[in-house]
N, C-alpha and C. Protein backbone atom coordinates (compact mmCIF):
# COMPACT_ATOMS: atom_id res chain seq x y z
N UNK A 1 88.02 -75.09 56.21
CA UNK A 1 86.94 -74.14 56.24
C UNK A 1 85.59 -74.86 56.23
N UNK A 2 85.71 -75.75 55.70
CA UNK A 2 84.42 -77.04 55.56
C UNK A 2 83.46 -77.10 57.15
N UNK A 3 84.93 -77.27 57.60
CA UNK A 3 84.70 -77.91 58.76
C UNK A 3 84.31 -77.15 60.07
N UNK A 4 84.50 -75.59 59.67
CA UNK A 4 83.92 -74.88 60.41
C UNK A 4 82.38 -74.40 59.90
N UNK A 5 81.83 -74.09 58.76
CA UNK A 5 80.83 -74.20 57.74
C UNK A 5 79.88 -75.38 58.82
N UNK A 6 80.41 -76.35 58.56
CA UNK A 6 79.45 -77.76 59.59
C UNK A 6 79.55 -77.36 61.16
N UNK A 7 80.48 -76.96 61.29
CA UNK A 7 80.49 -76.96 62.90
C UNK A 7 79.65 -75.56 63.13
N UNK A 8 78.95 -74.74 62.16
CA UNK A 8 78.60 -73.62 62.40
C UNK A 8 76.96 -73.73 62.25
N UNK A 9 76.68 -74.25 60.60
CA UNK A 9 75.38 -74.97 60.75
C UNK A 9 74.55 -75.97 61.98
N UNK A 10 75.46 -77.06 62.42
CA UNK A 10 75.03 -77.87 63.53
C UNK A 10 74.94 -77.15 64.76
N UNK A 11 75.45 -75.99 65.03
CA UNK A 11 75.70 -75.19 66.10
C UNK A 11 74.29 -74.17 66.13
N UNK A 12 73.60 -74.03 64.73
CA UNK A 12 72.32 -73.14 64.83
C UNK A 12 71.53 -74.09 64.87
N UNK A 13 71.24 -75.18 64.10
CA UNK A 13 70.39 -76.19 64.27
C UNK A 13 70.18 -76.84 65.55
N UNK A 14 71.15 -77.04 66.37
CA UNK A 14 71.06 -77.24 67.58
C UNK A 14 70.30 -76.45 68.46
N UNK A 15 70.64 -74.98 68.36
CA UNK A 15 69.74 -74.00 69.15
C UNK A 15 68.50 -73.88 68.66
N UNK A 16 68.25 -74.02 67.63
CA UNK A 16 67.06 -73.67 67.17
C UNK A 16 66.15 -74.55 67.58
N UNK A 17 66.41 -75.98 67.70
CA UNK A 17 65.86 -76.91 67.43
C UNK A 17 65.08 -77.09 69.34
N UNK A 18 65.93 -76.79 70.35
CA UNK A 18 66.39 -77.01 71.81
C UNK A 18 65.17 -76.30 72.26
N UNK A 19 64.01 -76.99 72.98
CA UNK A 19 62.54 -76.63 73.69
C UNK A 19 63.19 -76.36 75.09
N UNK A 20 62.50 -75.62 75.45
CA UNK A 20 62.40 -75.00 76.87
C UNK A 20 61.28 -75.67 77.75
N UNK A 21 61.74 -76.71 78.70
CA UNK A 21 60.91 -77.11 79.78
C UNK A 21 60.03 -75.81 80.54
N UNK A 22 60.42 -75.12 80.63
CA UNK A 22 59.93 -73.56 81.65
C UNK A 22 58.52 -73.39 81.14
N UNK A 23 58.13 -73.94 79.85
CA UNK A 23 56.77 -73.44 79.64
C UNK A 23 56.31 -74.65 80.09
N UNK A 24 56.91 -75.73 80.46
CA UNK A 24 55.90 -76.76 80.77
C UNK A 24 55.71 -76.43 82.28
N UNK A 25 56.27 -76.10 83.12
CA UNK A 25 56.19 -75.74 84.55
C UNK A 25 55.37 -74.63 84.73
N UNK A 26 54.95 -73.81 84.00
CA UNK A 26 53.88 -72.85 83.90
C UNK A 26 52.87 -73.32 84.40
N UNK A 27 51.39 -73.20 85.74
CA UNK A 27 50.58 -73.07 85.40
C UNK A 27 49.76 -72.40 85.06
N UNK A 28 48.25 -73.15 85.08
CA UNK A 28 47.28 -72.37 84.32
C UNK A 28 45.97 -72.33 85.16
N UNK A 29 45.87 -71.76 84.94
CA UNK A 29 44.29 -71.81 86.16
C UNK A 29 43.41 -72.78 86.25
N UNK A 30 43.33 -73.48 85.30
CA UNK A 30 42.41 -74.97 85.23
C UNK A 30 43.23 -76.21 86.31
N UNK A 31 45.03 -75.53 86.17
CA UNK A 31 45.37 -76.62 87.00
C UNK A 31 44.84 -76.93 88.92
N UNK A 32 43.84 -76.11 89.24
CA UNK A 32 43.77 -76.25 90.56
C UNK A 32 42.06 -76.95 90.46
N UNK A 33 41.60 -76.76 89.67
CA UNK A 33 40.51 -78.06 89.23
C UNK A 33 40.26 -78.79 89.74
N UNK A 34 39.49 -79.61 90.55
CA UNK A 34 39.25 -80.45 91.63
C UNK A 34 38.67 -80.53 92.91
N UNK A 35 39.14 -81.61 93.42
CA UNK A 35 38.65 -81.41 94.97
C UNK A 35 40.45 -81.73 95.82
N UNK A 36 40.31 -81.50 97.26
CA UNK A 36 42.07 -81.31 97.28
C UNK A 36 41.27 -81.29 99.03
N UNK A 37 41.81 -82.49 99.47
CA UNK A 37 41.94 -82.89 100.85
C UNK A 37 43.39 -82.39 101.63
N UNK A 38 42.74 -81.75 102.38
CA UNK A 38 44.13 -81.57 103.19
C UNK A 38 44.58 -83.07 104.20
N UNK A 39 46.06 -83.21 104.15
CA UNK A 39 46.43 -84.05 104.52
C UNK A 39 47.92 -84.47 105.32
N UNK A 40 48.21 -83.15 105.52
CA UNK A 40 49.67 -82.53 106.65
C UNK A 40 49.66 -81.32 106.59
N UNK A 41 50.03 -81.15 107.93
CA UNK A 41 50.27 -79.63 108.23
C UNK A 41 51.65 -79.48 108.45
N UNK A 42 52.48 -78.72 107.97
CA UNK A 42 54.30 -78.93 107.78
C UNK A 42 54.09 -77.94 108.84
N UNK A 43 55.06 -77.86 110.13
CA UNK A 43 55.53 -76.86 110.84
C UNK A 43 56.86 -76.98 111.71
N UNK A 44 57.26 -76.24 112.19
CA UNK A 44 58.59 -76.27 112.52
C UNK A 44 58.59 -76.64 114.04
N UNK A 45 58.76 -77.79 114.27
CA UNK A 45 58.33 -78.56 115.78
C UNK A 45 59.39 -77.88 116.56
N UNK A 46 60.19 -76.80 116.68
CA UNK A 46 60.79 -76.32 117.76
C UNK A 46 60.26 -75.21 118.07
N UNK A 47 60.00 -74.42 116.82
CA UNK A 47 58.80 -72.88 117.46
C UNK A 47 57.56 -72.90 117.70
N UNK A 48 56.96 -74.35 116.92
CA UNK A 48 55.29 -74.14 116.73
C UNK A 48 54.69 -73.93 118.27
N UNK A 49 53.77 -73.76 118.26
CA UNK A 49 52.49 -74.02 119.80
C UNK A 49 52.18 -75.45 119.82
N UNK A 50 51.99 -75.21 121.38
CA UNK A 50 51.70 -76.96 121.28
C UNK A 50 50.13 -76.86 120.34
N UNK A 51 49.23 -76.26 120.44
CA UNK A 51 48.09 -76.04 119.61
C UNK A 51 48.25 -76.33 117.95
N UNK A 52 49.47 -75.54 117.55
CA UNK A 52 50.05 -76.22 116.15
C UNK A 52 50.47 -77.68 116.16
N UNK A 53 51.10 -78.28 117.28
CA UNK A 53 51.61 -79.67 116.74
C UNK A 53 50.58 -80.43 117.08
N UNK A 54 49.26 -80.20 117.57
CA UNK A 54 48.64 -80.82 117.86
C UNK A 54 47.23 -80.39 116.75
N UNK A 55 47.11 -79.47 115.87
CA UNK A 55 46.43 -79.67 115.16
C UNK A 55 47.28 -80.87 113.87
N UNK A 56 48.59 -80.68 113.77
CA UNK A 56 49.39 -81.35 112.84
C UNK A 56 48.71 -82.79 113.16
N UNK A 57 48.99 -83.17 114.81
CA UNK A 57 49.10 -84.65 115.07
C UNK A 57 47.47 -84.92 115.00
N UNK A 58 46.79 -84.03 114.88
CA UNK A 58 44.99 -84.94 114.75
C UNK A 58 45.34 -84.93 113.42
N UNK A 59 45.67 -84.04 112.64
CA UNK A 59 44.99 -84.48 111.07
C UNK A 59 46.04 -84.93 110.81
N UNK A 60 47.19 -85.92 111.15
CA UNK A 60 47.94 -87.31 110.60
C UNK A 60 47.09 -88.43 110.70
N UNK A 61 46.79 -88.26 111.83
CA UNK A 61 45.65 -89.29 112.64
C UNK A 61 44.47 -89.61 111.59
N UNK A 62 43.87 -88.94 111.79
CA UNK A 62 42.62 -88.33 110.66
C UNK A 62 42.22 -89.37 109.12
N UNK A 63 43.39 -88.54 108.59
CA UNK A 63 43.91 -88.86 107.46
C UNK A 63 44.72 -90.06 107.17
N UNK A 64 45.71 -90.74 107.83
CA UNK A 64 45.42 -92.19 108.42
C UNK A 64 44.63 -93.19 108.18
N UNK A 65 43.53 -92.47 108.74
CA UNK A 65 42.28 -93.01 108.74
C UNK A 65 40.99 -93.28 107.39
N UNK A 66 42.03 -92.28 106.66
CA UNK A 66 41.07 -91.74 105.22
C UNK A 66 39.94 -90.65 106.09
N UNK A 67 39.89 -90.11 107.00
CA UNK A 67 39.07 -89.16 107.53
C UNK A 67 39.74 -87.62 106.83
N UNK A 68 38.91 -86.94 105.87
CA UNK A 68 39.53 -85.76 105.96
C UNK A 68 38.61 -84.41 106.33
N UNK A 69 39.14 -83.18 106.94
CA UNK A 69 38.49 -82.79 107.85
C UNK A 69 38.64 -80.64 107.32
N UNK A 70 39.18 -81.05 106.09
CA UNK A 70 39.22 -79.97 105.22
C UNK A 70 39.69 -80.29 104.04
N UNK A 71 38.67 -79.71 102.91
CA UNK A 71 38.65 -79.91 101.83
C UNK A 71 37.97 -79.12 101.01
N UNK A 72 38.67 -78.92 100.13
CA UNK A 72 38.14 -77.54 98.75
C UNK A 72 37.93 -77.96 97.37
N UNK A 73 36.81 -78.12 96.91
CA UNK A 73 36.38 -78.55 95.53
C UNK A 73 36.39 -77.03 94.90
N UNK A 74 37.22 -76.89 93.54
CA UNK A 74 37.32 -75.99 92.97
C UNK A 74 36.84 -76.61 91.69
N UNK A 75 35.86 -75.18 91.14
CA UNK A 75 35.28 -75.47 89.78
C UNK A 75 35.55 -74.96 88.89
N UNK A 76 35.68 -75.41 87.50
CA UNK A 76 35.90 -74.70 86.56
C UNK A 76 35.35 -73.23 86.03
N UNK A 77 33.92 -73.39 86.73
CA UNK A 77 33.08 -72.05 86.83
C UNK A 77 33.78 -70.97 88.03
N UNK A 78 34.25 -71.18 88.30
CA UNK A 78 35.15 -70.25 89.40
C UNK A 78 34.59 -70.16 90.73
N UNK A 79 34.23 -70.96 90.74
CA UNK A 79 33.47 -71.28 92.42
C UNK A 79 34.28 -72.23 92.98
N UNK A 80 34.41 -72.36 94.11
CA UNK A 80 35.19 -73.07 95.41
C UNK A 80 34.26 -73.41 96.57
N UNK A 81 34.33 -74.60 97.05
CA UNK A 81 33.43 -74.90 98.26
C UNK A 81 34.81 -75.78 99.13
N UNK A 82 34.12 -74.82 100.58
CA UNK A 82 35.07 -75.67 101.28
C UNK A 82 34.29 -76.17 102.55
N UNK A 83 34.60 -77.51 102.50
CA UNK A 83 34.12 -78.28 103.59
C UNK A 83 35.12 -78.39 104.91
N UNK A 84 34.69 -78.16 105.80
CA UNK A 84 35.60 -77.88 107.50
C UNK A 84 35.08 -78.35 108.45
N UNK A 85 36.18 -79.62 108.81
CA UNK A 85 35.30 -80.57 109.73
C UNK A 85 36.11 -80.24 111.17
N UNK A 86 37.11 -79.88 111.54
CA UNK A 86 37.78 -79.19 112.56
C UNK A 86 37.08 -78.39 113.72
N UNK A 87 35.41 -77.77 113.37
CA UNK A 87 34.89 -77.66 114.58
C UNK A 87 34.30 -78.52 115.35
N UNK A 88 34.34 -79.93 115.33
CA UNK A 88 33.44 -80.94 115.10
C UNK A 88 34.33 -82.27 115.58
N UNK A 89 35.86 -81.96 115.82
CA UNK A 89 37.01 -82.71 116.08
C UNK A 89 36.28 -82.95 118.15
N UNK A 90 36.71 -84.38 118.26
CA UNK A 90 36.18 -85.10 119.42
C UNK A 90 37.19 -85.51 119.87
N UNK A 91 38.02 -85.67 120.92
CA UNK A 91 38.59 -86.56 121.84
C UNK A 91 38.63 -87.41 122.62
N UNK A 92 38.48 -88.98 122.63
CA UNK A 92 37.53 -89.52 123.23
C UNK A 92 38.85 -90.34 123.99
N UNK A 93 38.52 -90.92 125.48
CA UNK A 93 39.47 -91.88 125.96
C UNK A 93 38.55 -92.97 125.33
N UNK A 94 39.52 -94.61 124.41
CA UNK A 94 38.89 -95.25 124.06
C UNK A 94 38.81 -96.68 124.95
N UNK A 95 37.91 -97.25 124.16
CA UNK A 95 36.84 -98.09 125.11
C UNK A 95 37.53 -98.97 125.96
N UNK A 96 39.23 -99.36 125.59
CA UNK A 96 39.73 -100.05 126.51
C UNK A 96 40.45 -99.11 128.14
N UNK A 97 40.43 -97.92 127.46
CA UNK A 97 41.42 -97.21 129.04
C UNK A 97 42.66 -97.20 128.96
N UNK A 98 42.92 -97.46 127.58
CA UNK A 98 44.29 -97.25 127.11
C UNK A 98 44.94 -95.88 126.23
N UNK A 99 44.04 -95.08 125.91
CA UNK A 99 44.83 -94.36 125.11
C UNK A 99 43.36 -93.45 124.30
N UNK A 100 44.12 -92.52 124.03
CA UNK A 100 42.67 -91.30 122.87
C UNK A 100 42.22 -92.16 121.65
N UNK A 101 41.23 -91.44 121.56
CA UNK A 101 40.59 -91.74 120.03
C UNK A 101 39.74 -90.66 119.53
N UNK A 102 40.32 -90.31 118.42
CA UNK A 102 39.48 -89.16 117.77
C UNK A 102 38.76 -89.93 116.38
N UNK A 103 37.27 -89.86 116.71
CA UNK A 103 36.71 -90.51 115.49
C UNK A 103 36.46 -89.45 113.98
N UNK A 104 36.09 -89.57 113.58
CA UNK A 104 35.83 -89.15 112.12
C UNK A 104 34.74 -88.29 112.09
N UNK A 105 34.93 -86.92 112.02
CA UNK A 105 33.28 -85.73 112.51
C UNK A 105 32.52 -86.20 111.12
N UNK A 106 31.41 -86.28 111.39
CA UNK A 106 30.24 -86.26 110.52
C UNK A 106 29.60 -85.10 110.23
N UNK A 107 30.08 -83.96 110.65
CA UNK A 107 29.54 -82.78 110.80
C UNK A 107 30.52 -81.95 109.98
N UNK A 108 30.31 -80.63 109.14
CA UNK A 108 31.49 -80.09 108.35
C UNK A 108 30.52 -78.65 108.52
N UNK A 109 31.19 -77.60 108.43
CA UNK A 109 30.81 -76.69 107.86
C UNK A 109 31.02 -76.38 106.56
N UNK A 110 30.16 -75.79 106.04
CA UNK A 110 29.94 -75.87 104.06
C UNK A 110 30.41 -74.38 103.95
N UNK A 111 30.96 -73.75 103.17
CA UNK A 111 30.97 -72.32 102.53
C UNK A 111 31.39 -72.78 101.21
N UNK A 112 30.94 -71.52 100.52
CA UNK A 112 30.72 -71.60 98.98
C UNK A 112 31.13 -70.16 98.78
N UNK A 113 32.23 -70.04 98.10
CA UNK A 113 33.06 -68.87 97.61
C UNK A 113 33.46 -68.69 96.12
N UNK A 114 34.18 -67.16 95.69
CA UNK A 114 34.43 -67.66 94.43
C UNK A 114 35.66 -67.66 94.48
N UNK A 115 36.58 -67.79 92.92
CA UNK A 115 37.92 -67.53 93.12
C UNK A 115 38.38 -67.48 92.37
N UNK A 116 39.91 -67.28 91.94
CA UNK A 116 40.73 -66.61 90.99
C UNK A 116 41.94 -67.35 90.69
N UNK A 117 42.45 -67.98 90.26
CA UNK A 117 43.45 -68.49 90.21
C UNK A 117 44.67 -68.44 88.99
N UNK A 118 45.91 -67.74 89.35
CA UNK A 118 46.79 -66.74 88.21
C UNK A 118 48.02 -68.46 87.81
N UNK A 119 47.82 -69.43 88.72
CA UNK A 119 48.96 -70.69 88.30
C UNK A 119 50.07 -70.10 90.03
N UNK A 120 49.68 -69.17 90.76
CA UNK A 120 50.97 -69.01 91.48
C UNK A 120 50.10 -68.22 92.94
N UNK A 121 48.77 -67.23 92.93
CA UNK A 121 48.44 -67.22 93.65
C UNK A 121 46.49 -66.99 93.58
N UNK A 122 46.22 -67.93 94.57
CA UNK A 122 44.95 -67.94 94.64
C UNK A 122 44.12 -67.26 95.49
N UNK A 123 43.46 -66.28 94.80
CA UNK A 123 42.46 -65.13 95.23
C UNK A 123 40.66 -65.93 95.55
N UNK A 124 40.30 -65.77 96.65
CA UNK A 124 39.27 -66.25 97.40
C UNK A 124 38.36 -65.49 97.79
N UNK A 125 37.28 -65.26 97.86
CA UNK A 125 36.68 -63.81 98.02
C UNK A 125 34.88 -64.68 98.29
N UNK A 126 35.02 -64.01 99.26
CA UNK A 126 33.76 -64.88 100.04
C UNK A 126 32.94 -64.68 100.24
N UNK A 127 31.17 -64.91 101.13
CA UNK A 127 30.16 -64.82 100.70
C UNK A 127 29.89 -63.43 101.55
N UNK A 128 30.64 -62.63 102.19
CA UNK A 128 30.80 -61.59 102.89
C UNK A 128 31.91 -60.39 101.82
N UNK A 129 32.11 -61.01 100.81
CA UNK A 129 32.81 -60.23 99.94
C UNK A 129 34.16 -59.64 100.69
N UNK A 130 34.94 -60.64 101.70
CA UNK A 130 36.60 -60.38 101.93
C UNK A 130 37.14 -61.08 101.00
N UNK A 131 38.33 -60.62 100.74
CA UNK A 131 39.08 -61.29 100.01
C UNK A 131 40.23 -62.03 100.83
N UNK A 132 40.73 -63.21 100.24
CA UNK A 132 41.91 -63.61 101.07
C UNK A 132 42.77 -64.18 99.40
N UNK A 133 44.24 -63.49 100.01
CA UNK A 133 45.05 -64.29 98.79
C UNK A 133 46.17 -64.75 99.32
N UNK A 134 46.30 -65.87 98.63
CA UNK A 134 47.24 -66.91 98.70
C UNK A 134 48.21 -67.46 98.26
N UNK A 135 50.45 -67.82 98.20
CA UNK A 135 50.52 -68.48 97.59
C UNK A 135 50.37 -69.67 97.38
N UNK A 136 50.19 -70.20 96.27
CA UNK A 136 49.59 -71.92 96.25
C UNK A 136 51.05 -72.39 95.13
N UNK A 137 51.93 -73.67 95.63
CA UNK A 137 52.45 -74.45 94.48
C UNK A 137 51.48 -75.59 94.31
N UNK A 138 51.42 -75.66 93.09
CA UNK A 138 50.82 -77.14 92.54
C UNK A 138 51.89 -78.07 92.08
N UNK A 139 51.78 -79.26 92.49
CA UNK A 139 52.90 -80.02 91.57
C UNK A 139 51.90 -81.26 91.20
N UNK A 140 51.54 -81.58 90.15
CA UNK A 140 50.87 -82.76 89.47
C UNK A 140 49.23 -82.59 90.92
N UNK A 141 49.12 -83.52 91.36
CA UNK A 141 47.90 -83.65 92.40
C UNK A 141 48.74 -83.23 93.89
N UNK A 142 49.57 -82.57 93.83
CA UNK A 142 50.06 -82.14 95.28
C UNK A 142 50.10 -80.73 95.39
N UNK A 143 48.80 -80.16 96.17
CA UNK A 143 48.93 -78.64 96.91
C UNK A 143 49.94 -78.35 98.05
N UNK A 144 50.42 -76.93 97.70
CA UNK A 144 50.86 -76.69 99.18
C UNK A 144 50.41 -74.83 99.21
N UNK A 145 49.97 -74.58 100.73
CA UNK A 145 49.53 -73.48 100.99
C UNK A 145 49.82 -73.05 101.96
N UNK A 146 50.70 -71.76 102.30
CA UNK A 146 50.99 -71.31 103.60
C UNK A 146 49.71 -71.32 104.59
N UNK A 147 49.46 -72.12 105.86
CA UNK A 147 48.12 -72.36 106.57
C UNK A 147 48.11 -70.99 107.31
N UNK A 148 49.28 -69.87 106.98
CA UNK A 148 48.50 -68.71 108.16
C UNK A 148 47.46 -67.76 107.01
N UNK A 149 47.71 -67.86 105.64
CA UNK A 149 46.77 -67.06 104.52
C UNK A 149 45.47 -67.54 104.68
N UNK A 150 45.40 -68.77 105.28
CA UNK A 150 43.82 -69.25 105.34
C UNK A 150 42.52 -69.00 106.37
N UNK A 151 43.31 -68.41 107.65
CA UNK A 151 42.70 -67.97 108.74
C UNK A 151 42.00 -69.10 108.83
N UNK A 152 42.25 -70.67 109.30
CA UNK A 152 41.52 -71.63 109.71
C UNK A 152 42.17 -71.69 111.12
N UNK A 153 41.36 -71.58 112.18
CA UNK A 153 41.54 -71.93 113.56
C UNK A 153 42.77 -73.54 113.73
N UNK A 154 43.81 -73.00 114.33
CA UNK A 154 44.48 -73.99 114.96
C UNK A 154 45.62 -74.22 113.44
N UNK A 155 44.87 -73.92 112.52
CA UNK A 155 46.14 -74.32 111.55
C UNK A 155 46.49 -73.10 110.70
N UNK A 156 45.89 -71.78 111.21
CA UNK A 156 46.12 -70.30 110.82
C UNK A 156 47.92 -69.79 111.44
N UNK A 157 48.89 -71.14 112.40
CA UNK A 157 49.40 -70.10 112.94
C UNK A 157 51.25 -70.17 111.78
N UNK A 158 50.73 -70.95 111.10
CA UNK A 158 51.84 -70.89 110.10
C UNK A 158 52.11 -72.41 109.96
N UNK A 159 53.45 -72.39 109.56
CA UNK A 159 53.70 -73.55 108.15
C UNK A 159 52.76 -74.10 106.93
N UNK A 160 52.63 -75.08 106.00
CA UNK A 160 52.22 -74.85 105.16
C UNK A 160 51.27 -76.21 105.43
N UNK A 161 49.48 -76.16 104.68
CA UNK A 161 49.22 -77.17 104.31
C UNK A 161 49.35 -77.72 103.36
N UNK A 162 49.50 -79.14 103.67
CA UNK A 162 49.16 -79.92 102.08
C UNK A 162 48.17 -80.51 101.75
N UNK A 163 47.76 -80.67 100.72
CA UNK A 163 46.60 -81.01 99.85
C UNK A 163 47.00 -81.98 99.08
N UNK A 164 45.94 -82.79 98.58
CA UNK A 164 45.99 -84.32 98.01
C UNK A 164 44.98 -83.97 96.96
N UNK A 165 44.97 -84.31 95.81
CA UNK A 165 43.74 -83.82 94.80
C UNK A 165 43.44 -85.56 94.63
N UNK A 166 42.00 -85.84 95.07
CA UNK A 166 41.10 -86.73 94.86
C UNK A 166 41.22 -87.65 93.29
């Protein structure tokens, strides 16, 4: 009987004692904090448009390069600015006659929005007062965002971007 007595105690102590990872996988709204370069566009190279694999293949290129050509600084004050260098993308034949070159735009468009962020989806609401919402996973400094929630030209037509936090 002892021996069930011990095997009964160690059996609550055990549970009691046993933390749940699940709250650590929780986020929190501070976790999107930063600035967050986009830096692949994931899409499914048998359905996409050639327009999709070819926004994919400039911003590999790009980014490559350390050129990034969208990017969202999110503040703790609940403001978001996003910089968009994609109207501003050049194609150049380069100087030998061998092959493209897309240099690095110096030019971005600026918007300044606010936003909302619940750890699972991010609410955006802009200087025209639309809203756009989003799901977002975070994992440590790695975003990912379905690219058709974002309505960005050329990378609006689906799969997901990823983001790099600075």
């Amino acid at each position: 009987m002892k021996h069930y007595k011990f095997f009964f105690v160690l059996l609550v102590f055990t549970a009691l004692s046993c933390s749940s990872d699940k709250e650590d996988d929780v986020l929190d709204a501070t976790s999107i904090v930063g600035t967050w370069d986009a830096t692949g566009l994931m899409i499914d190279s048998e359905t996409a448009s050639d327009d999709a694999k070819n926004a994919r293949d400039i911003l590999n290129f790009l980014t490559a390069k350390d050129c990034y050509i969208l990017a969202f600084t999110f503040k703790s004050d609940l403001t978001v600015t996003a910089h968009n260098s994609s109207n501003y993308i050049e194609i150049n034949v380069n100087s030998a006659g061998t092959g493209l070159d897309i240099p690095c735009p110096t030019e971005s468009d600026i918007e300044t929005s606010t936003y909302t962020f619940d750890g699972a989806v991010l609410t955006i609401v802009d200087g025209e007062g639309e809203t756009v919402n989003v799901d977002v996973e975070i994992d440590g400094d790695t975003m990912v965002i379905d690219a058709s929630d974002l309505d960005i030209p050329n990378f609006n037509e689906g799969g997901e971007l990823i983001f790099v936090r600075r």
